[in-house]
C-alpha atoms as a PDB file:
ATOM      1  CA  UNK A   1      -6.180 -19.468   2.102  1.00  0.00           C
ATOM      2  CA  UNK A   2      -5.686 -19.781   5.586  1.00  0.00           C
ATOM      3  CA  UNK A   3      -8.450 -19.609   8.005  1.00  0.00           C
ATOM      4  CA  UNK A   4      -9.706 -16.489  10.668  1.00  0.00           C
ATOM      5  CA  UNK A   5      -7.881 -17.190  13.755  1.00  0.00           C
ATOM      6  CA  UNK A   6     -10.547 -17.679  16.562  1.00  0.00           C
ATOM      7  CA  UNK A   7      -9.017 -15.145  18.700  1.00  0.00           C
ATOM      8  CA  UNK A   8     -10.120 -12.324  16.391  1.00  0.00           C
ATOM      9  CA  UNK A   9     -12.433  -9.696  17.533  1.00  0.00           C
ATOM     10  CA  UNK A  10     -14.926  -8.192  15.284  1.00  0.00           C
ATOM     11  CA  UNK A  11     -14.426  -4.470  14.944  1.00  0.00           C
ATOM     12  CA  UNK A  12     -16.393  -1.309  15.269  1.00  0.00           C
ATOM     13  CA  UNK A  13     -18.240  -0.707  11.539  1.00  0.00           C
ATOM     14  CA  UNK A  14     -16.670   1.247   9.247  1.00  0.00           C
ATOM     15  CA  UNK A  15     -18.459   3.006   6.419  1.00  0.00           C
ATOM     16  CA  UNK A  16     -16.498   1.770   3.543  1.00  0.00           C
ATOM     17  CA  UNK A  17     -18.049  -0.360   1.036  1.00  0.00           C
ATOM     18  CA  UNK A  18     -15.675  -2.596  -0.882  1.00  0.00           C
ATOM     19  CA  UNK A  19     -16.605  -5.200  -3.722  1.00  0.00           C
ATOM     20  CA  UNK A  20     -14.633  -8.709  -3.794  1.00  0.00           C
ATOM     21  CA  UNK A  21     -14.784  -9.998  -7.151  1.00  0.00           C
ATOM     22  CA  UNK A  22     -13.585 -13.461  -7.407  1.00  0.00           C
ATOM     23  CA  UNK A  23     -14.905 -16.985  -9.046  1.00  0.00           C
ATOM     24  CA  UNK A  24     -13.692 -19.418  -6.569  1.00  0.00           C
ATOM     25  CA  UNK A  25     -16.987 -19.146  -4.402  1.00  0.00           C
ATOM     26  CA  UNK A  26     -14.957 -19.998  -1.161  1.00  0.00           C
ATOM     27  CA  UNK A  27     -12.580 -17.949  -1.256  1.00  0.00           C
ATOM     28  CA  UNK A  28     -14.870 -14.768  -2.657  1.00  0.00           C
ATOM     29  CA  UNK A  29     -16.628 -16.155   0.857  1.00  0.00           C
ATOM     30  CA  UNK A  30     -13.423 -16.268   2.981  1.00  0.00           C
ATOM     31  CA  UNK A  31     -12.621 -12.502   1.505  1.00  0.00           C
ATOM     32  CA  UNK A  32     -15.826 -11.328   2.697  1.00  0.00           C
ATOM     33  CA  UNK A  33     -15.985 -12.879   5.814  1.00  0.00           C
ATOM     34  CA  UNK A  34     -12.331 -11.500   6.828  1.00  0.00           C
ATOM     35  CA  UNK A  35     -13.525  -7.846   5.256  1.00  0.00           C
ATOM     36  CA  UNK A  36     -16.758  -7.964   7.461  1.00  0.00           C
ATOM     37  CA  UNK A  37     -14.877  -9.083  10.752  1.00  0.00           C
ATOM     38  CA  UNK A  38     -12.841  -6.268  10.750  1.00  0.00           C
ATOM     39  CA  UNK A  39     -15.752  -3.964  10.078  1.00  0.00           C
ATOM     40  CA  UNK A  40     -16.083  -3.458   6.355  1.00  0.00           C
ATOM     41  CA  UNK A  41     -19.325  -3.386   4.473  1.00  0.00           C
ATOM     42  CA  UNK A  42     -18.104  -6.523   1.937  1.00  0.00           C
ATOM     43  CA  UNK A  43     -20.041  -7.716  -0.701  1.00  0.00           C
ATOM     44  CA  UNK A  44     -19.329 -10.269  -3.279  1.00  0.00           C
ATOM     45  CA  UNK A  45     -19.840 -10.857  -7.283  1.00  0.00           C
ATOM     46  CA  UNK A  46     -18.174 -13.714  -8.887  1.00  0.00           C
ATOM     47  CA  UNK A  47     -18.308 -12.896 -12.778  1.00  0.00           C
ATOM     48  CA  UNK A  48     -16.469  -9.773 -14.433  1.00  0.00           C
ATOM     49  CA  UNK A  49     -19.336  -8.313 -16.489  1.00  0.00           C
ATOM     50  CA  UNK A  50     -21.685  -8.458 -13.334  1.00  0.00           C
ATOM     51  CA  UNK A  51     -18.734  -6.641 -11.587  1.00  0.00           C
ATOM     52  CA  UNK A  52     -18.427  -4.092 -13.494  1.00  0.00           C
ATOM     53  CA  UNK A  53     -22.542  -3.199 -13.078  1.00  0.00           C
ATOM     54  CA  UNK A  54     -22.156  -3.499  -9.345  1.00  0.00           C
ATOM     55  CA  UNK A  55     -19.386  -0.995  -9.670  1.00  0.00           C
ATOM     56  CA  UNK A  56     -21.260   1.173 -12.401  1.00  0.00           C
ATOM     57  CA  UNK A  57     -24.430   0.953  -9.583  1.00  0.00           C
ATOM     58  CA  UNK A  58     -23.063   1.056  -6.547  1.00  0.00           C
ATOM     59  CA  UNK A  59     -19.598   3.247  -6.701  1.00  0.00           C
ATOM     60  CA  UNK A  60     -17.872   1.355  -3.812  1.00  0.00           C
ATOM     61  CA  UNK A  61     -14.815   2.601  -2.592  1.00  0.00           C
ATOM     62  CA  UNK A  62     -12.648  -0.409  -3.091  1.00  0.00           C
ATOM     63  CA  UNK A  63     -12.516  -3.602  -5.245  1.00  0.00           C
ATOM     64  CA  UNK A  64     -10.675  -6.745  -4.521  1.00  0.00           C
ATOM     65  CA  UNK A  65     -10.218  -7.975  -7.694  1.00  0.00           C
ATOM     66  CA  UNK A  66      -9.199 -11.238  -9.270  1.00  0.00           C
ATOM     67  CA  UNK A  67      -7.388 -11.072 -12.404  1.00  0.00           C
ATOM     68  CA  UNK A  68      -8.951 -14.388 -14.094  1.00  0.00           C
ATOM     69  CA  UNK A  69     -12.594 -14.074 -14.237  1.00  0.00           C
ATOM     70  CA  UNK A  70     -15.485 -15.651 -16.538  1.00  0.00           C
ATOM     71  CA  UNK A  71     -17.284 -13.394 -18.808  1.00  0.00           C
ATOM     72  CA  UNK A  72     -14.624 -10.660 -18.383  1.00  0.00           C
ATOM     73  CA  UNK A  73     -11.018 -10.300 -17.122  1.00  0.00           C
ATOM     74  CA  UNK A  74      -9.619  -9.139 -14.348  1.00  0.00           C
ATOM     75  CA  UNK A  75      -7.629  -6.603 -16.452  1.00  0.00           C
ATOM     76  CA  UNK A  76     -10.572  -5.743 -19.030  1.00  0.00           C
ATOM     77  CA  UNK A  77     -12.813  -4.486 -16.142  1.00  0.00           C
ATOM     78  CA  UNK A  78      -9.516  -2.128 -15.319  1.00  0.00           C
ATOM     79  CA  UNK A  79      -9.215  -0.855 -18.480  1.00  0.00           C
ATOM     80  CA  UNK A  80     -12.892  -0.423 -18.985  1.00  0.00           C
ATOM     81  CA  UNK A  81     -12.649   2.040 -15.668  1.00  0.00           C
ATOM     82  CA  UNK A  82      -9.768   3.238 -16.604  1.00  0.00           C
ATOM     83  CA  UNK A  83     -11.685   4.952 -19.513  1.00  0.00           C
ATOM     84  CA  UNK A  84     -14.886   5.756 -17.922  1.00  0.00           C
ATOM     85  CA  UNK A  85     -12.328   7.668 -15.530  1.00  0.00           C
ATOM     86  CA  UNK A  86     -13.401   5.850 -12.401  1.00  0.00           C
ATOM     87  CA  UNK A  87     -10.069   5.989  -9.815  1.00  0.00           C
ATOM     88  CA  UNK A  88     -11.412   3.860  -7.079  1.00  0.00           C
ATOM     89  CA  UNK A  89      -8.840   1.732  -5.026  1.00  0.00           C
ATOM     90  CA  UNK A  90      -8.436  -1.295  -6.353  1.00  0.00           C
ATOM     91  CA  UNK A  91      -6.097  -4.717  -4.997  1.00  0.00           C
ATOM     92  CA  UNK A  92      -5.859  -7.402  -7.343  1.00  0.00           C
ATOM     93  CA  UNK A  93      -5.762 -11.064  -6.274  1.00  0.00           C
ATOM     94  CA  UNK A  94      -3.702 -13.490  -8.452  1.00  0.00           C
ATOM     95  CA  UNK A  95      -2.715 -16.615  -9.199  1.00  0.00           C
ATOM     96  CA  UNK A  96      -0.496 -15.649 -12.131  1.00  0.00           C
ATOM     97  CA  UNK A  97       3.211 -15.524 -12.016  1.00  0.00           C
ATOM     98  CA  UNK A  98       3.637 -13.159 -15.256  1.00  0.00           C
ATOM     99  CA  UNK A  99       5.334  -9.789 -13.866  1.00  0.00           C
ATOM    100  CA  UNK A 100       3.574  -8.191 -17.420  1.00  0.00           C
ATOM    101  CA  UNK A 101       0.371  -9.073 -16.375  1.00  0.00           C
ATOM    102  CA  UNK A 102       1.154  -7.560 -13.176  1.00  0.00           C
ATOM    103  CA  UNK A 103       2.447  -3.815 -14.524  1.00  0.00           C
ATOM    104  CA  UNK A 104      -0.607  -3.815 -16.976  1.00  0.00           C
ATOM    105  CA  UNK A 105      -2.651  -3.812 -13.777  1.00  0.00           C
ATOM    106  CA  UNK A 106      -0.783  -0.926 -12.175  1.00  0.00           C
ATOM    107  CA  UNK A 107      -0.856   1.190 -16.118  1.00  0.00           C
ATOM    108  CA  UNK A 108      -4.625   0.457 -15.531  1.00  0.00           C
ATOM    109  CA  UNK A 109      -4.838   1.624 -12.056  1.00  0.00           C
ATOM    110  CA  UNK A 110      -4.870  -1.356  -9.474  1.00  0.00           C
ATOM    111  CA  UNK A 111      -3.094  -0.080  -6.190  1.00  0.00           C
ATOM    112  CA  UNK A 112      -1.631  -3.444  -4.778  1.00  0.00           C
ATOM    113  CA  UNK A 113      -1.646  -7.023  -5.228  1.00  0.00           C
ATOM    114  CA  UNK A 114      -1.853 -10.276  -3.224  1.00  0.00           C
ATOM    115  CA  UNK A 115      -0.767 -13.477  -4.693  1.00  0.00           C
ATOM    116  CA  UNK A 116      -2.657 -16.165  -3.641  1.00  0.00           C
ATOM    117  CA  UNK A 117      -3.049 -18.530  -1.467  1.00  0.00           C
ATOM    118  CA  UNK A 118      -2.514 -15.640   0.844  1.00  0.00           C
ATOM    119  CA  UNK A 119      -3.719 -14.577   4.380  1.00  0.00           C
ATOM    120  CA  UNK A 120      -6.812 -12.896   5.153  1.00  0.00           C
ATOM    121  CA  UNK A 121      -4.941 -11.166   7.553  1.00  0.00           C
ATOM    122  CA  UNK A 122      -2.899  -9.601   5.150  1.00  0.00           C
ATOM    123  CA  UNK A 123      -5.025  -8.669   3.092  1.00  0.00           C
ATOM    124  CA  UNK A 124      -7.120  -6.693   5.559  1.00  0.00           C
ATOM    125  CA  UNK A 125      -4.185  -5.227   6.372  1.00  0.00           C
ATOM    126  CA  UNK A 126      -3.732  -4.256   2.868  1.00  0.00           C
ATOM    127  CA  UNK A 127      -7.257  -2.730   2.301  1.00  0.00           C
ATOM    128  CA  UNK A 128      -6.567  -0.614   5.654  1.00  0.00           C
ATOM    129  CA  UNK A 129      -3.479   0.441   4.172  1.00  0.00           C
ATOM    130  CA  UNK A 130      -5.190   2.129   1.048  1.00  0.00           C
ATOM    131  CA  UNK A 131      -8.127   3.973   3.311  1.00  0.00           C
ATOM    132  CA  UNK A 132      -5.059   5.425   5.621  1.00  0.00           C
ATOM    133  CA  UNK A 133      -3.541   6.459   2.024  1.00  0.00           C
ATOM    134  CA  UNK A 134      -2.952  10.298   1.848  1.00  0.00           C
ATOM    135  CA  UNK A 135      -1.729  11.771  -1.152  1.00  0.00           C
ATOM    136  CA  UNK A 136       1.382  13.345  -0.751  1.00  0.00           C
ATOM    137  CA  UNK A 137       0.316  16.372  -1.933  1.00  0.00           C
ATOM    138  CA  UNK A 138       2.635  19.097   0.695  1.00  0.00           C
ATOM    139  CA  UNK A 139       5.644  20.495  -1.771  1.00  0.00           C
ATOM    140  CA  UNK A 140       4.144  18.815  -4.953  1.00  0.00           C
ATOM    141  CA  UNK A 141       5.305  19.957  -7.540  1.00  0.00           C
ATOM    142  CA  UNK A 142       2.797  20.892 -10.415  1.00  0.00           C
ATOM    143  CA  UNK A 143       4.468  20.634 -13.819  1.00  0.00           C
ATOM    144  CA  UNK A 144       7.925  18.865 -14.511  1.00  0.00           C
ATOM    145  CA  UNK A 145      10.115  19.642 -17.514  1.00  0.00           C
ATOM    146  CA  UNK A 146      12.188  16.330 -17.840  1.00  0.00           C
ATOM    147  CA  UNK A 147      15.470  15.163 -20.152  1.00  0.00           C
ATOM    148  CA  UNK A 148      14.718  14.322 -23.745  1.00  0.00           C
ATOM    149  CA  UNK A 149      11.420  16.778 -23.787  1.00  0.00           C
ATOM    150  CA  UNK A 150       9.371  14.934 -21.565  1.00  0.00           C
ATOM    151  CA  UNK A 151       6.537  16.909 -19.799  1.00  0.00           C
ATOM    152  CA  UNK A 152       4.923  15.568 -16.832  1.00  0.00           C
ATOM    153  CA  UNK A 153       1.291  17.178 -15.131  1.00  0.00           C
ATOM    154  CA  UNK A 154       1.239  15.927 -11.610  1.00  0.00           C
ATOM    155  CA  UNK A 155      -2.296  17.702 -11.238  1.00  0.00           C
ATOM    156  CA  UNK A 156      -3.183  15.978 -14.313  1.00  0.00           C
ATOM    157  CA  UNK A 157      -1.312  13.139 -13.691  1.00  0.00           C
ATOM    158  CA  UNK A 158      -0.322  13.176 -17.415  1.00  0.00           C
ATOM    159  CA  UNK A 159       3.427  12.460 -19.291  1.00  0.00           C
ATOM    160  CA  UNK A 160       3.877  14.351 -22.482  1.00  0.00           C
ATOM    161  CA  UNK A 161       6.229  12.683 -25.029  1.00  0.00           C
ATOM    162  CA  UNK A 162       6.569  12.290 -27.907  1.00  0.00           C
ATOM    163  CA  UNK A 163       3.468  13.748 -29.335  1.00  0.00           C
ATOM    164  CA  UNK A 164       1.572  11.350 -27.082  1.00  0.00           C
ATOM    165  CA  UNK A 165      -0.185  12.142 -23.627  1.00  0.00           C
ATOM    166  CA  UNK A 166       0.502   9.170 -21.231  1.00  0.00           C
ATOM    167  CA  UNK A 167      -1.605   8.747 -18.229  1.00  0.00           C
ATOM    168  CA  UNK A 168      -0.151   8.111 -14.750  1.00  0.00           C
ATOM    169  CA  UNK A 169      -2.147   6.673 -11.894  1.00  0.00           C
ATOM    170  CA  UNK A 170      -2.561   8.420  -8.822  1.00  0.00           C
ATOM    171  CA  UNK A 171      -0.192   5.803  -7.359  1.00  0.00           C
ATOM    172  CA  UNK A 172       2.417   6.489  -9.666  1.00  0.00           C
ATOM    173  CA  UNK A 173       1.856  10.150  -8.873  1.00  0.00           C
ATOM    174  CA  UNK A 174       2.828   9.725  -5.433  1.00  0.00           C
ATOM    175  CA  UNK A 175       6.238   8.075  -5.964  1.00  0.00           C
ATOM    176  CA  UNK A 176       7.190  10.592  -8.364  1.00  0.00           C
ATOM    177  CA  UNK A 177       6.504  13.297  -6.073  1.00  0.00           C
ATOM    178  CA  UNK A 178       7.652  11.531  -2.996  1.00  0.00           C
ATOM    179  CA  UNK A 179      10.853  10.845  -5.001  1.00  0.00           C
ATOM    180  CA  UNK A 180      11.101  14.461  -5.788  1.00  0.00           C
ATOM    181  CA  UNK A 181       9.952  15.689  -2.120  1.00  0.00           C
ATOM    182  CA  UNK A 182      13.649  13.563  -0.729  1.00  0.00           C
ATOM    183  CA  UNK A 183      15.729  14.153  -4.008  1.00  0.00           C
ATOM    184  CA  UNK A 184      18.582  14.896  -1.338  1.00  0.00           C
ATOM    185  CA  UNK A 185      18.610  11.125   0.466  1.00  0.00           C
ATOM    186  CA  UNK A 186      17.795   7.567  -0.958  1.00  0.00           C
ATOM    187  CA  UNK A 187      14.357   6.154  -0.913  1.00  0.00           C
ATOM    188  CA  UNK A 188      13.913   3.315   0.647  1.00  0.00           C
ATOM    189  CA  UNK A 189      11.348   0.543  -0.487  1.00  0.00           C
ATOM    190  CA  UNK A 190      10.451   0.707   3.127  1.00  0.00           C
ATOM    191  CA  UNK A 191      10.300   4.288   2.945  1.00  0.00           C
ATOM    192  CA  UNK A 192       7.485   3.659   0.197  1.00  0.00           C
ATOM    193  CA  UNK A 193       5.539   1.042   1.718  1.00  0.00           C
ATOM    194  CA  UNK A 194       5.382   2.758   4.584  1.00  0.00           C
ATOM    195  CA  UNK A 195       5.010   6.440   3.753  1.00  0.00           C
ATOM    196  CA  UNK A 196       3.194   5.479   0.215  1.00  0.00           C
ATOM    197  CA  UNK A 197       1.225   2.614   0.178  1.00  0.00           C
ATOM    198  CA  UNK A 198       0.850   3.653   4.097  1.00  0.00           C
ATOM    199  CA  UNK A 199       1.137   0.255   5.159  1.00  0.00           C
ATOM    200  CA  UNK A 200       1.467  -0.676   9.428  1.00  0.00           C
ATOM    201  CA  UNK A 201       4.756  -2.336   8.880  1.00  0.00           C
ATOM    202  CA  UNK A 202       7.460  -2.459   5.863  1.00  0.00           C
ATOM    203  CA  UNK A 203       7.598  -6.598   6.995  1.00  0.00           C
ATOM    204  CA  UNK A 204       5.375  -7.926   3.849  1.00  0.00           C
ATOM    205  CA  UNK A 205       6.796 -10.012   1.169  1.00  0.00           C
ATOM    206  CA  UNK A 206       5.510  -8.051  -2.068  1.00  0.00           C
ATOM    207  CA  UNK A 207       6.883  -6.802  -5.236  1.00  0.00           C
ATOM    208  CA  UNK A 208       4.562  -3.805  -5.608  1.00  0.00           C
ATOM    209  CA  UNK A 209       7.136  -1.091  -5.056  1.00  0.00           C
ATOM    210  CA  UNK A 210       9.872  -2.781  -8.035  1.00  0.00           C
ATOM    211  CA  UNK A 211       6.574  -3.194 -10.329  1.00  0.00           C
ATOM    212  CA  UNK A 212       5.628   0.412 -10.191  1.00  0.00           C
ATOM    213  CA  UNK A 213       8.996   1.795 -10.137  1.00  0.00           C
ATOM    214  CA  UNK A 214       8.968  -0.229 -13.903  1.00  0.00           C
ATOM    215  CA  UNK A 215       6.160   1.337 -14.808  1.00  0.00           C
ATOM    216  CA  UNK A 216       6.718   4.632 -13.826  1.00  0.00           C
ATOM    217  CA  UNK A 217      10.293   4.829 -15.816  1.00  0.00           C
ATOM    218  CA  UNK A 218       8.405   3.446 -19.006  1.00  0.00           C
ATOM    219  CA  UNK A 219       6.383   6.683 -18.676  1.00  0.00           C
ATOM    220  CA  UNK A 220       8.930   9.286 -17.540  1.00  0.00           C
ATOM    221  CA  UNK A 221      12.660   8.165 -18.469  1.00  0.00           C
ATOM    222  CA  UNK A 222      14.202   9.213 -22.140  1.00  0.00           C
ATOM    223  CA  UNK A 223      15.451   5.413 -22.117  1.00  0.00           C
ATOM    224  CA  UNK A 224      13.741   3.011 -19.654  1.00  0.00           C
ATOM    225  CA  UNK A 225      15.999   0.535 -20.639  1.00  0.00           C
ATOM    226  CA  UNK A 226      19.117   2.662 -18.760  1.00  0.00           C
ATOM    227  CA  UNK A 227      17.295   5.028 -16.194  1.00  0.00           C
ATOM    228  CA  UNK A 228      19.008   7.680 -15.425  1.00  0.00           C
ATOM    229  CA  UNK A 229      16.170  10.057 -13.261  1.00  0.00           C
ATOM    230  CA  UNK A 230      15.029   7.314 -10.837  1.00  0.00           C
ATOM    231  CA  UNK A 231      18.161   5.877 -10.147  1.00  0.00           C
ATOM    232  CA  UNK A 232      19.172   2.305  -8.253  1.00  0.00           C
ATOM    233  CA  UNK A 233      21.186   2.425  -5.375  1.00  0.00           C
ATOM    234  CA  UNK A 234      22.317  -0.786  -5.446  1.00  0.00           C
ATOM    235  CA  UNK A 235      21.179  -2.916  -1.835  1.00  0.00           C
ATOM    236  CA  UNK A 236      19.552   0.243  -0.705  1.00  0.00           C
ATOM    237  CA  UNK A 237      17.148   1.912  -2.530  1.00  0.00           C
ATOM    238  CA  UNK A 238      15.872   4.773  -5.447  1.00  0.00           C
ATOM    239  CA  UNK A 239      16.837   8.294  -5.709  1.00  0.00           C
ATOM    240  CA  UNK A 240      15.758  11.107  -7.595  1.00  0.00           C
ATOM    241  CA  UNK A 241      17.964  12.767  -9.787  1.00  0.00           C
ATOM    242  CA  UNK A 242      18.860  16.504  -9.153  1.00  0.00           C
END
């Protein structure tokens, strides 16, 4: 992980409190320092069943979170607040390479991911991102009858198909309804990253926007497999079909 440049200058306070869960002690340390610099409140756990009391405890209002943790996985504690029903932001840090691994974390809730080693920089960047996030709400549409009998609940954010209800993250529920919202032009990834995931600049090398676009068709497409209402746009983008 590379290190704080010297040139930094420690900004004002701000009143979020994020957690940084990670077993590697210095780089849980390097997180926290590069949180606190640019004003967080950061704290630090480095086993998943203490994280997941610290977040019972304390509520923060984001989690850095490693996937590969002793006692309990990155992806258990997801799924664990998945079902208690508690939507805080959450950016998982990873070592793995598996893109399944990745889209499990996104079905469970995670917002973004960083693939380390990465940049402190970046990553502060990426927590700002998610506290400028504003649900794009204007125009939403409430209830969506889809191809092949597929219901979808943006205020719920729940799919109906196939006698099953299938829950969509309040992520997912954005692209859908930005999708929706610009049905008439292609979508850009950098339209996403920066009018979604509200990031500074589109200039970041991540696969988040492909990785939920996969996971949103597995919910909301007849046949994932051969999409046909988020289309490709080959070298330019996704649109929405109308």
């Amino acid at each position: 992980m590379n290190q704080l440049s010297p040139t930094m200058n420690p900004a004002q306070p701000k009143t979020h409190r994020i957690l940084v869960v990670e077993d590697e002690e210095s780089i849980a340390l390097g997180v926290r320092d590069a949180l606190q610099h640019a004003g967080f409140q950061a704290d630090v756990v480095h086993d998943g069943l203490r994280a997941l009391e610290r977040i019972r405890a304390e509520q923060p209002d984001l989690v850095v979170l490693d996937l590969m943790l002793p006692g309990m996985t990155g992806l258990d504690i997801l799924a664990t607040l998945r079902k208690e029903k508690r939507m805080l932001r959450v950016v998982i840090l990873t070592a793995m390479t598996s893109e399944n691994d990745l889209v499990r974390g996104f079905e469970l809730g995670a917002d973004d991911y960083m693939k380390k080693p990465f940049s402190p920089r970046e990553l502060v960047a990426r927590v700002e991102a998610q506290f400028r996030h504003k649900a794009v709400d204007e125009g939403r549409p409430v209830e969506l009858d889809l191809p092949g009998g597929i219901k979808v609940d943006l205020s719920r954010l729940e799919v109906h198909r196939d006698g099953q209800v299938l829950p969509l993250t309040p992520r997912e529920g954005d692209i859908l309804a930005y999708l929706i919202k610009n049905h008439h032009r292609v979508v850009t990834r950098d339209d996403l990253l920066l009018d979604v995931w509200h990031y500074k600049s589109a200039n970041v090398e991540t696969r988040t926007v492909d990785i939920h676009i996969v996971g949103l068709r597995r919910k909301v497409e007849p046949n994932a497999a051969e999409p046909t209402l988020i289309q490709t746009v080959r070298g330019k983008g996704y649109r929405w079909y109308s």
